[in-house]
PDB file of N, CA and C in Angstrom:
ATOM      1  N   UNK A   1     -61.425 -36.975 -45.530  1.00  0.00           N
ATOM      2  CA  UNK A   1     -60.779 -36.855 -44.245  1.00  0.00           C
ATOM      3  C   UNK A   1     -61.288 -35.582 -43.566  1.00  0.00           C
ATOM      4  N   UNK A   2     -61.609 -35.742 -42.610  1.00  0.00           N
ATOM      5  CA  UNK A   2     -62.062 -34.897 -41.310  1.00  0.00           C
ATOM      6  C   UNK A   2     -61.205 -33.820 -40.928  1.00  0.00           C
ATOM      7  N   UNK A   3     -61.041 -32.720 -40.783  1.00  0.00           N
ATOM      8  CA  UNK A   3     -60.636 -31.743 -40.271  1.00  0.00           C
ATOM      9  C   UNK A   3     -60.842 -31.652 -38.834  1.00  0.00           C
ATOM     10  N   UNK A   4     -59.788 -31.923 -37.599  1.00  0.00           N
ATOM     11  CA  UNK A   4     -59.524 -31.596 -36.496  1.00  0.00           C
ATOM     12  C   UNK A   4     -59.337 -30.068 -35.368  1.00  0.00           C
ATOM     13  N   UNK A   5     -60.058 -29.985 -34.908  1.00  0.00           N
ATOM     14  CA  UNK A   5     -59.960 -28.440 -34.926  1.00  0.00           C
ATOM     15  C   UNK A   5     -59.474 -28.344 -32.844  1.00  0.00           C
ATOM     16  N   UNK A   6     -58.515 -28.170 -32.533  1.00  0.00           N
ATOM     17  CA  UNK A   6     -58.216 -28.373 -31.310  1.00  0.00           C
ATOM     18  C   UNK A   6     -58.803 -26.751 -30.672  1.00  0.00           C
ATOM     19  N   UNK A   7     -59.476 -26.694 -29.426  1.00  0.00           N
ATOM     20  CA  UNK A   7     -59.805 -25.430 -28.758  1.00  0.00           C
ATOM     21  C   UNK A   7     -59.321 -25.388 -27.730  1.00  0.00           C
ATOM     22  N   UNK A   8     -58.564 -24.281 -27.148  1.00  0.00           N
ATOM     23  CA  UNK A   8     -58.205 -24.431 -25.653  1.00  0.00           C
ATOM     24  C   UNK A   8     -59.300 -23.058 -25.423  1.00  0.00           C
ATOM     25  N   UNK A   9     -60.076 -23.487 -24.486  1.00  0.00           N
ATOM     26  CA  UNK A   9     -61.080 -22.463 -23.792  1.00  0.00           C
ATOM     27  C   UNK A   9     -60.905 -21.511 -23.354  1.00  0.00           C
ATOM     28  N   UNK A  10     -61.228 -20.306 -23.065  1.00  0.00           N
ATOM     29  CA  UNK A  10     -60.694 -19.414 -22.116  1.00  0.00           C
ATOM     30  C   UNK A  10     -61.732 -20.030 -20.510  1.00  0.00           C
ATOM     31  N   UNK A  11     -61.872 -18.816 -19.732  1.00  0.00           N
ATOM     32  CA  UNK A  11     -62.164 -19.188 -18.871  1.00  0.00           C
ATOM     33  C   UNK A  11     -63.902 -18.514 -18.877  1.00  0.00           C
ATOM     34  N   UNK A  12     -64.014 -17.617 -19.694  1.00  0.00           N
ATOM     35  CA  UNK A  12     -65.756 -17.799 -19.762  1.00  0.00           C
ATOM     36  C   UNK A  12     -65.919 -17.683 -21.536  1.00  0.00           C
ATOM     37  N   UNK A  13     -66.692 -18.958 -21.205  1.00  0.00           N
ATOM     38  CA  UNK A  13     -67.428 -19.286 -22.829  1.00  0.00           C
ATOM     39  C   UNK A  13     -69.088 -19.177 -23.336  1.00  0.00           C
ATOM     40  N   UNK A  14     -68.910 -19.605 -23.994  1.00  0.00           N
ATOM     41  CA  UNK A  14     -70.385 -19.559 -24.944  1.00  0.00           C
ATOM     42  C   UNK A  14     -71.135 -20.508 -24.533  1.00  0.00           C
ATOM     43  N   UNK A  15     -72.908 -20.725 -24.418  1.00  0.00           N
ATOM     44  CA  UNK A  15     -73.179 -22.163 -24.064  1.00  0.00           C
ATOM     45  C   UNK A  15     -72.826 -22.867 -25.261  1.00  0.00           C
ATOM     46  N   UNK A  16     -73.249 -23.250 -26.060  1.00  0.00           N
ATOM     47  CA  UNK A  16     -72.785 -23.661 -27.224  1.00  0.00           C
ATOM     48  C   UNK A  16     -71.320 -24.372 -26.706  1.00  0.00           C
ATOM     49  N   UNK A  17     -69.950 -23.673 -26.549  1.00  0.00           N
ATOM     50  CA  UNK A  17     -69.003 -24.408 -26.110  1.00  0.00           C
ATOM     51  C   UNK A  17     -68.711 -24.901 -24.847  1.00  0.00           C
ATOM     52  N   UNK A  18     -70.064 -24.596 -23.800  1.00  0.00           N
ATOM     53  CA  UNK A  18     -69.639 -25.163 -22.428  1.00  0.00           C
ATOM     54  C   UNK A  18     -70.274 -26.521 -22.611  1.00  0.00           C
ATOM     55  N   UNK A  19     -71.666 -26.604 -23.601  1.00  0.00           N
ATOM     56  CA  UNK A  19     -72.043 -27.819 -23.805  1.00  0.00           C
ATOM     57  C   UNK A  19     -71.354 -28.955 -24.371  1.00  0.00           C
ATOM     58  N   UNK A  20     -70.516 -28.546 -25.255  1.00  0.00           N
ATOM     59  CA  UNK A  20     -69.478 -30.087 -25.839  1.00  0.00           C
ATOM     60  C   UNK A  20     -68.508 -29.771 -24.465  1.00  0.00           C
ATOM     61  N   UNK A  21     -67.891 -28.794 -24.172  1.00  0.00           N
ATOM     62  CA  UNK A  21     -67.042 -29.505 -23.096  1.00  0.00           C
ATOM     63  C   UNK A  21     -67.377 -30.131 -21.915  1.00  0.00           C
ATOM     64  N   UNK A  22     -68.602 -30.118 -21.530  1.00  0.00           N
ATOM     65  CA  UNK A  22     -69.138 -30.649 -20.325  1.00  0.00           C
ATOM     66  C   UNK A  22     -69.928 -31.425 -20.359  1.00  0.00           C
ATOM     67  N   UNK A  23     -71.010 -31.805 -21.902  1.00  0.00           N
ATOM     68  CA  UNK A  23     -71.463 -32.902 -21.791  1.00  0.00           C
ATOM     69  C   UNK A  23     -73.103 -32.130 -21.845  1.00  0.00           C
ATOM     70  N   UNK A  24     -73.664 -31.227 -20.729  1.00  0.00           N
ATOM     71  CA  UNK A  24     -74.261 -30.619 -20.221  1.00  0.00           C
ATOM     72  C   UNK A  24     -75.400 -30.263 -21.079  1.00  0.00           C
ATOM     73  N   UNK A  25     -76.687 -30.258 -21.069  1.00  0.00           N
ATOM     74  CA  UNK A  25     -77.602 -30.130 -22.239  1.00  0.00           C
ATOM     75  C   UNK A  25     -78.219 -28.485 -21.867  1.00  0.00           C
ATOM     76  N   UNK A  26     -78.653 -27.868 -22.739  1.00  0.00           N
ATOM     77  CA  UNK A  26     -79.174 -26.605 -22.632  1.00  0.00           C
ATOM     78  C   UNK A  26     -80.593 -26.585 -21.162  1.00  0.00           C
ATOM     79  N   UNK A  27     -81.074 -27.580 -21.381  1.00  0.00           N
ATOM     80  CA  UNK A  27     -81.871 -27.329 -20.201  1.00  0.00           C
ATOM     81  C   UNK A  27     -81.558 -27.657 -18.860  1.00  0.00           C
ATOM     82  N   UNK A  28     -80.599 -28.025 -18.594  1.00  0.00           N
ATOM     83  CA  UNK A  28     -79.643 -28.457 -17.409  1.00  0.00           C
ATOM     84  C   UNK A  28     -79.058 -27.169 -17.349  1.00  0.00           C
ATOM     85  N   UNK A  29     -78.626 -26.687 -18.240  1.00  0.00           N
ATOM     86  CA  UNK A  29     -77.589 -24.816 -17.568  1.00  0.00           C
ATOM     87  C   UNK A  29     -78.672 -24.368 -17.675  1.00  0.00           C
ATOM     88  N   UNK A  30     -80.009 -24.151 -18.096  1.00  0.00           N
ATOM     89  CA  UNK A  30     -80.944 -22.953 -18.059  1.00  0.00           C
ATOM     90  C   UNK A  30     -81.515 -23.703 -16.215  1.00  0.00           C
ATOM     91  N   UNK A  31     -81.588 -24.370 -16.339  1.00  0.00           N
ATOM     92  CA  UNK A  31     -81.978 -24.792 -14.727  1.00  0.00           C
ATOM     93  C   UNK A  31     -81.259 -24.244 -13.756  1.00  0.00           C
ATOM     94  N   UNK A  32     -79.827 -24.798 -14.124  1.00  0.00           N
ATOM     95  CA  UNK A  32     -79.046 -24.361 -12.839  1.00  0.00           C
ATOM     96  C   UNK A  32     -79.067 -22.889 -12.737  1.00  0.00           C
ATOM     97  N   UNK A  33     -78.586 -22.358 -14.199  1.00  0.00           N
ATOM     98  CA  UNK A  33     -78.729 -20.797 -13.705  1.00  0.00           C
ATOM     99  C   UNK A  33     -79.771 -20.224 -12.965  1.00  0.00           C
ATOM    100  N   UNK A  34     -81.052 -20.907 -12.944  1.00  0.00           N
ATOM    101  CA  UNK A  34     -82.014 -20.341 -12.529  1.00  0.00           C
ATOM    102  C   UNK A  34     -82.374 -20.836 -10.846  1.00  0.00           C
ATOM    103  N   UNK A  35     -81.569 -22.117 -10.524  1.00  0.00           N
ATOM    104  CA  UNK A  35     -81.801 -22.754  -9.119  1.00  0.00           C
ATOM    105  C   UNK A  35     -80.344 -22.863  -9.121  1.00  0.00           C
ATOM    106  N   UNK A  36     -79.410 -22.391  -9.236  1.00  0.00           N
ATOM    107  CA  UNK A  36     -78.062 -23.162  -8.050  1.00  0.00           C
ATOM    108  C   UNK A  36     -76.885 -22.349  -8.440  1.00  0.00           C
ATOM    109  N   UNK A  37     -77.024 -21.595  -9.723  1.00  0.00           N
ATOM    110  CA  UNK A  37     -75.979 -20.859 -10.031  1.00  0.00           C
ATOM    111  C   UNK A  37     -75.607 -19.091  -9.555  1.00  0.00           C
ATOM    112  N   UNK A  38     -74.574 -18.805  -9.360  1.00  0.00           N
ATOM    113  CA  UNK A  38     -74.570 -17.237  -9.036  1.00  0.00           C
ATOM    114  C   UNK A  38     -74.085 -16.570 -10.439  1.00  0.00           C
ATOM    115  N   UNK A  39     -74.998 -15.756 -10.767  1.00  0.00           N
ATOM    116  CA  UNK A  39     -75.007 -14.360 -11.562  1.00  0.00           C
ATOM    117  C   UNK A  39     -72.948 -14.402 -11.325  1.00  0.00           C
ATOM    118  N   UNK A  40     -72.311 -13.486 -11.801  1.00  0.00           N
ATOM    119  CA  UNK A  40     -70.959 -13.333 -11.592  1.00  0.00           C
ATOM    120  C   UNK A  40     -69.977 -14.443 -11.545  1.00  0.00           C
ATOM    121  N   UNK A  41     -70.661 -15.687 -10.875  1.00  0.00           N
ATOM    122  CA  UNK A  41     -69.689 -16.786 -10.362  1.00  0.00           C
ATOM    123  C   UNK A  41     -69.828 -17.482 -11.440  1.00  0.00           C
ATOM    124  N   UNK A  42     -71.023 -18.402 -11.691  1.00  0.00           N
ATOM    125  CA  UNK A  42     -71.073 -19.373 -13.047  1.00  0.00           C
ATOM    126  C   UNK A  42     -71.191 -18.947 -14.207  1.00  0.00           C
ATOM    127  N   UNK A  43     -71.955 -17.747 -14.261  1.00  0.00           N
ATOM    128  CA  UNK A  43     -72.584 -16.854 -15.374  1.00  0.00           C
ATOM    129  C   UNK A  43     -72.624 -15.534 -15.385  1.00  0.00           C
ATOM    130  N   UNK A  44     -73.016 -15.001 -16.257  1.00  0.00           N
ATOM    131  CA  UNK A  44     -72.935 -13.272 -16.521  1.00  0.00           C
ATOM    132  C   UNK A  44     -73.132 -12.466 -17.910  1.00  0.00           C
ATOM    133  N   UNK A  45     -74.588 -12.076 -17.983  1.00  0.00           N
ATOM    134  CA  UNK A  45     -75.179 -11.425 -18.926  1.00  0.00           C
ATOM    135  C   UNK A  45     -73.996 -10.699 -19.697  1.00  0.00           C
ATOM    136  N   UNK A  46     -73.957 -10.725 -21.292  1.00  0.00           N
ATOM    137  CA  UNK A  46     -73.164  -9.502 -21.593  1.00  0.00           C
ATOM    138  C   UNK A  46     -73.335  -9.016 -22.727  1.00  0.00           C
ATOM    139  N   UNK A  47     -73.060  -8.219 -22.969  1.00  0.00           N
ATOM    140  CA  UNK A  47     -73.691  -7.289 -24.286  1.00  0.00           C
ATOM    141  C   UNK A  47     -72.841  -6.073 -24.737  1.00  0.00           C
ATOM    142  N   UNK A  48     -72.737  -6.184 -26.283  1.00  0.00           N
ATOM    143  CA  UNK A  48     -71.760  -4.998 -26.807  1.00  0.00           C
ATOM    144  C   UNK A  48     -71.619  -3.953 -26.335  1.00  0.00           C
ATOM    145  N   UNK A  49     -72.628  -3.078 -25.815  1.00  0.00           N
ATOM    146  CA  UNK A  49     -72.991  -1.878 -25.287  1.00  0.00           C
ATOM    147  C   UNK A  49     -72.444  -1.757 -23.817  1.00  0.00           C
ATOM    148  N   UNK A  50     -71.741  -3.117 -23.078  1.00  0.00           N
ATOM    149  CA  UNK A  50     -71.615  -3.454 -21.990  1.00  0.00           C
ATOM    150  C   UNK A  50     -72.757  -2.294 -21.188  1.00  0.00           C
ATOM    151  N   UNK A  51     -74.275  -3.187 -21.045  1.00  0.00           N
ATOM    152  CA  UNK A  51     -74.775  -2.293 -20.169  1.00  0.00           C
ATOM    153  C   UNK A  51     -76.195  -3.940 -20.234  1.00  0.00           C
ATOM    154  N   UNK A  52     -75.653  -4.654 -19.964  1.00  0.00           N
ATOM    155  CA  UNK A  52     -76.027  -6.528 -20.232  1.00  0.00           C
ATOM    156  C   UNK A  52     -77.699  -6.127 -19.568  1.00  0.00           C
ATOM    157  N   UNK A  53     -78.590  -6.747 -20.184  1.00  0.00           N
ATOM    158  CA  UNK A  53     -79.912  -6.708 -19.513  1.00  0.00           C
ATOM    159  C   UNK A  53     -80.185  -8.261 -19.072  1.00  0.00           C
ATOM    160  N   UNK A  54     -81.692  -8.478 -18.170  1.00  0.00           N
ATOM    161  CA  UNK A  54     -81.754  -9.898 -17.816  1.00  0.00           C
ATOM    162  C   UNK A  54     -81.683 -11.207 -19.357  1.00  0.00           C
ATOM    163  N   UNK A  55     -82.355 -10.293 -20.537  1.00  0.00           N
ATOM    164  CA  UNK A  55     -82.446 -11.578 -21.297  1.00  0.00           C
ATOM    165  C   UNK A  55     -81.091 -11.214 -22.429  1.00  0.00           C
ATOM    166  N   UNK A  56     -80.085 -10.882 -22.328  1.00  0.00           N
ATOM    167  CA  UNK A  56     -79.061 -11.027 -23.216  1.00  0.00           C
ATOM    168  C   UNK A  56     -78.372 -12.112 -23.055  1.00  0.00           C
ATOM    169  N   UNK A  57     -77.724 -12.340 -24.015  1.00  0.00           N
ATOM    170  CA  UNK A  57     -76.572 -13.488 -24.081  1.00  0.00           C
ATOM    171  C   UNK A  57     -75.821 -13.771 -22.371  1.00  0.00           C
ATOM    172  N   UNK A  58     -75.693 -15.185 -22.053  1.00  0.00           N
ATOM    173  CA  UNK A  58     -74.820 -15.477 -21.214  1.00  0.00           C
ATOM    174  C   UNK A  58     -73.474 -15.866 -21.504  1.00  0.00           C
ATOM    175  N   UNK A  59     -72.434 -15.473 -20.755  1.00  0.00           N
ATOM    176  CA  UNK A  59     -71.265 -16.662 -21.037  1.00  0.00           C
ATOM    177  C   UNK A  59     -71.171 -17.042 -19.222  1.00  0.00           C
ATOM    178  N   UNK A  60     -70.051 -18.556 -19.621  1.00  0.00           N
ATOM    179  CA  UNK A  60     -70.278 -19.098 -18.255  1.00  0.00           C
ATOM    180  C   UNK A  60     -68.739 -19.400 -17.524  1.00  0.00           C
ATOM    181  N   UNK A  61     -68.985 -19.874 -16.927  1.00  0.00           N
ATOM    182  CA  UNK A  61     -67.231 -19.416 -16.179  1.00  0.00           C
ATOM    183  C   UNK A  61     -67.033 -21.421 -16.273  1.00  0.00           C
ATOM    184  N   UNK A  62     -66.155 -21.503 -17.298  1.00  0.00           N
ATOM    185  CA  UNK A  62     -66.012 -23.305 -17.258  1.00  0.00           C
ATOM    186  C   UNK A  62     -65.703 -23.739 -16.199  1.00  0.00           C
ATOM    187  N   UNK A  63     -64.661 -22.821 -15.417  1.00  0.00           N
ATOM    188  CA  UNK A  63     -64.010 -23.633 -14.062  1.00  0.00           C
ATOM    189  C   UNK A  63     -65.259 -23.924 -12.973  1.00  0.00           C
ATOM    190  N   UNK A  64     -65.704 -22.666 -12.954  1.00  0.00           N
ATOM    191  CA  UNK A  64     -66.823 -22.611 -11.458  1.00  0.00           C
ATOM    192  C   UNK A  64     -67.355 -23.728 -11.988  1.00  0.00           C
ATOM    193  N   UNK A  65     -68.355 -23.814 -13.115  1.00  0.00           N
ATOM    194  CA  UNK A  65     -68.781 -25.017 -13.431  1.00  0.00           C
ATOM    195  C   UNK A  65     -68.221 -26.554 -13.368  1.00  0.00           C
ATOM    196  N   UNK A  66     -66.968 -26.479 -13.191  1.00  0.00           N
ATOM    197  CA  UNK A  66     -66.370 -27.789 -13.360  1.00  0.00           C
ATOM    198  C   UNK A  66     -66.675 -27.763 -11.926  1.00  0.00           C
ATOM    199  N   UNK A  67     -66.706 -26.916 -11.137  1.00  0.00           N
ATOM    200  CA  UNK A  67     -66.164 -27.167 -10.025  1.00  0.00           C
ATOM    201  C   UNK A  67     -67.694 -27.662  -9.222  1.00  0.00           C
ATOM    202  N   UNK A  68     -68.934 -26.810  -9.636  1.00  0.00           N
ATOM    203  CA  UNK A  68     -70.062 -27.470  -9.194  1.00  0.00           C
ATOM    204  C   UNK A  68     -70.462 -28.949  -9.656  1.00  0.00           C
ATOM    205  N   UNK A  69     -70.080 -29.312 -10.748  1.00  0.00           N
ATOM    206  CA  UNK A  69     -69.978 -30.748 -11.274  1.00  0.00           C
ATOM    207  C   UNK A  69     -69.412 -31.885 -10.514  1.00  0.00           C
ATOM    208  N   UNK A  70     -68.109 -31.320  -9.971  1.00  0.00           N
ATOM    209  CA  UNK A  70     -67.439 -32.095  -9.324  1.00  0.00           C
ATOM    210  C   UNK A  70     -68.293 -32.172  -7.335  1.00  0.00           C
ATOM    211  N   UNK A  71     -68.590 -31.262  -7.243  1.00  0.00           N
ATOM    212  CA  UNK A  71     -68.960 -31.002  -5.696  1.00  0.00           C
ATOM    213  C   UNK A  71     -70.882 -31.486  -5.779  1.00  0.00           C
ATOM    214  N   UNK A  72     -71.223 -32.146  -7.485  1.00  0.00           N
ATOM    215  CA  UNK A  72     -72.500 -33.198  -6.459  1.00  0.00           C
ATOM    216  C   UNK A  72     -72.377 -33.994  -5.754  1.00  0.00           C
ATOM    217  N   UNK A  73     -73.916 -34.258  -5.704  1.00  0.00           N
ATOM    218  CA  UNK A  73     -73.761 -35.667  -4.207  1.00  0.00           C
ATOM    219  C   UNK A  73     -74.004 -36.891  -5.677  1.00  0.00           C
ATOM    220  N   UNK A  74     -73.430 -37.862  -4.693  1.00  0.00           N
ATOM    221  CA  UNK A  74     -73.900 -38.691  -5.550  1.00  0.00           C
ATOM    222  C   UNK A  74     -75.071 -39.399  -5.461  1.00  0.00           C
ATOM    223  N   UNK A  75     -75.906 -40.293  -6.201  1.00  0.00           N
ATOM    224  CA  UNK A  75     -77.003 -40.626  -6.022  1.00  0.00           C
ATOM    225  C   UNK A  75     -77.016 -41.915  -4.702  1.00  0.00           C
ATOM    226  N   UNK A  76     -78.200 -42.171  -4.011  1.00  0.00           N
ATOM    227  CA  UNK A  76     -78.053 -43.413  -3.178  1.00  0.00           C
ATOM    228  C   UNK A  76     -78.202 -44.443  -3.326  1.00  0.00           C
ATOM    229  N   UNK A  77     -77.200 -45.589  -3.429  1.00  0.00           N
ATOM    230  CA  UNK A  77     -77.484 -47.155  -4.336  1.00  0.00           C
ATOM    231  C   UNK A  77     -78.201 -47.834  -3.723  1.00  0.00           C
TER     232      UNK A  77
END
């Protein structure tokens, strides 16, 4: 038997956990961060030393993200 492990998120996570909650594959958030996302708003370098450089760890803000998810276009049938 399987062990169930319930998470309630905070509001900025790990990619690792934005990917099971959103579905979202690593090269889809390395995209957006790089074409559609804002530094502060979706994402934000951070580091023990709090003094975050361009290539340190990201965490990502789940909501903003839900919220760009929700505000595509949809495709044209």
């Amino acid at each position: 038997m399987e062990n169930v492990i319930q998470i309630v998120p905070n509001k900025w996570v790990t990619e690792k956990l934005l990917i099971a909650l959103t579905g979202l594959k690593p090269g889809t958030i390395e995209r957006a961060r790089k074409k559609a996302w804002l530094m502060g708003r979706e994402y934000k370098h951070i580091s023990p030393e709090n003094e975050p450089r361009h290539n340190s760890e990201c965490m990502y803000n789940r909501k903003a993200i839900d919220a760009w998810i929700a505000g595509q276009k949809h495709p044209a049938s």
